[in-house]
Protein backbone atom coordinates (compact mmCIF):
# COMPACT_ATOMS: atom_id res chain seq x y z
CA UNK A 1 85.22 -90.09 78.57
CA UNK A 2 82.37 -87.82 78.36
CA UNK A 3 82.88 -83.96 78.65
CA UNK A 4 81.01 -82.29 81.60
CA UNK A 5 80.23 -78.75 80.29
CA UNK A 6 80.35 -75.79 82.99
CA UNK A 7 79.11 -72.83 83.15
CA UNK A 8 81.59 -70.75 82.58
CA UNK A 9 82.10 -72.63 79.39
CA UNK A 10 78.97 -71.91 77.50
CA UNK A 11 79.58 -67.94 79.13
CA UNK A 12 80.97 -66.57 76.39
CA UNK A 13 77.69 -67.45 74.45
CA UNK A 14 75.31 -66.38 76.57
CA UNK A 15 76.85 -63.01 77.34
CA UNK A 16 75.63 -61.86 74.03
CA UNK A 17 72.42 -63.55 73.82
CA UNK A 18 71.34 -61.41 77.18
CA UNK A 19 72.85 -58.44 75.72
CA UNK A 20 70.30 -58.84 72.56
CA UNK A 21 67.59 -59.70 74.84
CA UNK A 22 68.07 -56.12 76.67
CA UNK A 23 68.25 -54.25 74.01
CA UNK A 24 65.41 -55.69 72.21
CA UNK A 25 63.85 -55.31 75.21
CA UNK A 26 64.29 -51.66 76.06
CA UNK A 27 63.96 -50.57 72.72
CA UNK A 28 60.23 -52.15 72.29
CA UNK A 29 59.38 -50.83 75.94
CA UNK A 30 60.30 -47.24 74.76
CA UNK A 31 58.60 -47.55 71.81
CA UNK A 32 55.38 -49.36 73.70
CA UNK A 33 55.90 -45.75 75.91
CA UNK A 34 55.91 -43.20 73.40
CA UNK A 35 53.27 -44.61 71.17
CA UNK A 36 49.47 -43.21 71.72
CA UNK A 37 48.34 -46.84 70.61
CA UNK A 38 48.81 -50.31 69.75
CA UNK A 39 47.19 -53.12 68.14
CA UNK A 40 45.75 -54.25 70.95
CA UNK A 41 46.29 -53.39 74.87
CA UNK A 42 49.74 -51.98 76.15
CA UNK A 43 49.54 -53.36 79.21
CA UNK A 44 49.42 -56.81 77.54
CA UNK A 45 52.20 -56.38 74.93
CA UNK A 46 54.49 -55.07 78.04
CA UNK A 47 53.92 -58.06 79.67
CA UNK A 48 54.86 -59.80 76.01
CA UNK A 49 58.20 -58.17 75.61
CA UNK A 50 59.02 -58.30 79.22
CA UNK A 51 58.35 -62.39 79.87
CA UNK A 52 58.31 -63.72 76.24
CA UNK A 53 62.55 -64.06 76.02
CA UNK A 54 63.70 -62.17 72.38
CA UNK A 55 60.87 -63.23 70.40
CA UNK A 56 58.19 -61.11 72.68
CA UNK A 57 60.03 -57.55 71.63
CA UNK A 58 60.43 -59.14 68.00
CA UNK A 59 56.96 -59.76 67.96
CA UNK A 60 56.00 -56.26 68.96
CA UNK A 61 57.94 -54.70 67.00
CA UNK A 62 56.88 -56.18 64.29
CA UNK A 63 53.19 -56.79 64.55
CA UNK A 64 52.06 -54.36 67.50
CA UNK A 65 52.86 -51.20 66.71
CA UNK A 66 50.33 -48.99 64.80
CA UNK A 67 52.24 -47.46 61.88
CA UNK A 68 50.06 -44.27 61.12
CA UNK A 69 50.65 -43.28 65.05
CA UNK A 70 53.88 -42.36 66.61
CA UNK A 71 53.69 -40.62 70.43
CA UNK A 72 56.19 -37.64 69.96
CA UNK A 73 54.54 -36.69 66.34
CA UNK A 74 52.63 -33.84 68.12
């Protein structure tokens, strides 16, 4: 017999996949905030981190942000 999976069996692995997502989430969206620029427009890499699951704040973070430029420098 074939095992029907639930959803409260695959729970305990998603709880911490949505947790990462958050976080990655919020911490790219603060960044996007505080930063004077990016490489290229804000209001497209918010929409990147915010409907691009994990890899959209990944991305971001690692190939949107200018590095010379940080908002609470002045």
């Amino acid at each position: 017999m074939e095992k029907v999976f639930s959803f409260k069996d695959i729970l305990p692995y998603l709880i911490p996949l949505i947790l990462l997502q958050l976080v990655l989430m919020i911490v790219a969206l603060l960044d996007l905030i505080r930063r004077k620029r990016a490489k290229g427009p804000k209001w497209l890499w918010a929409i990147v981190i915010i409907f691009i699951n994990i890899i959209g704040p990944i991305v971001y973070l690692l190939f949107g942000r200018e590095e010379s430029d940080a908002g609470d420098s002045d």
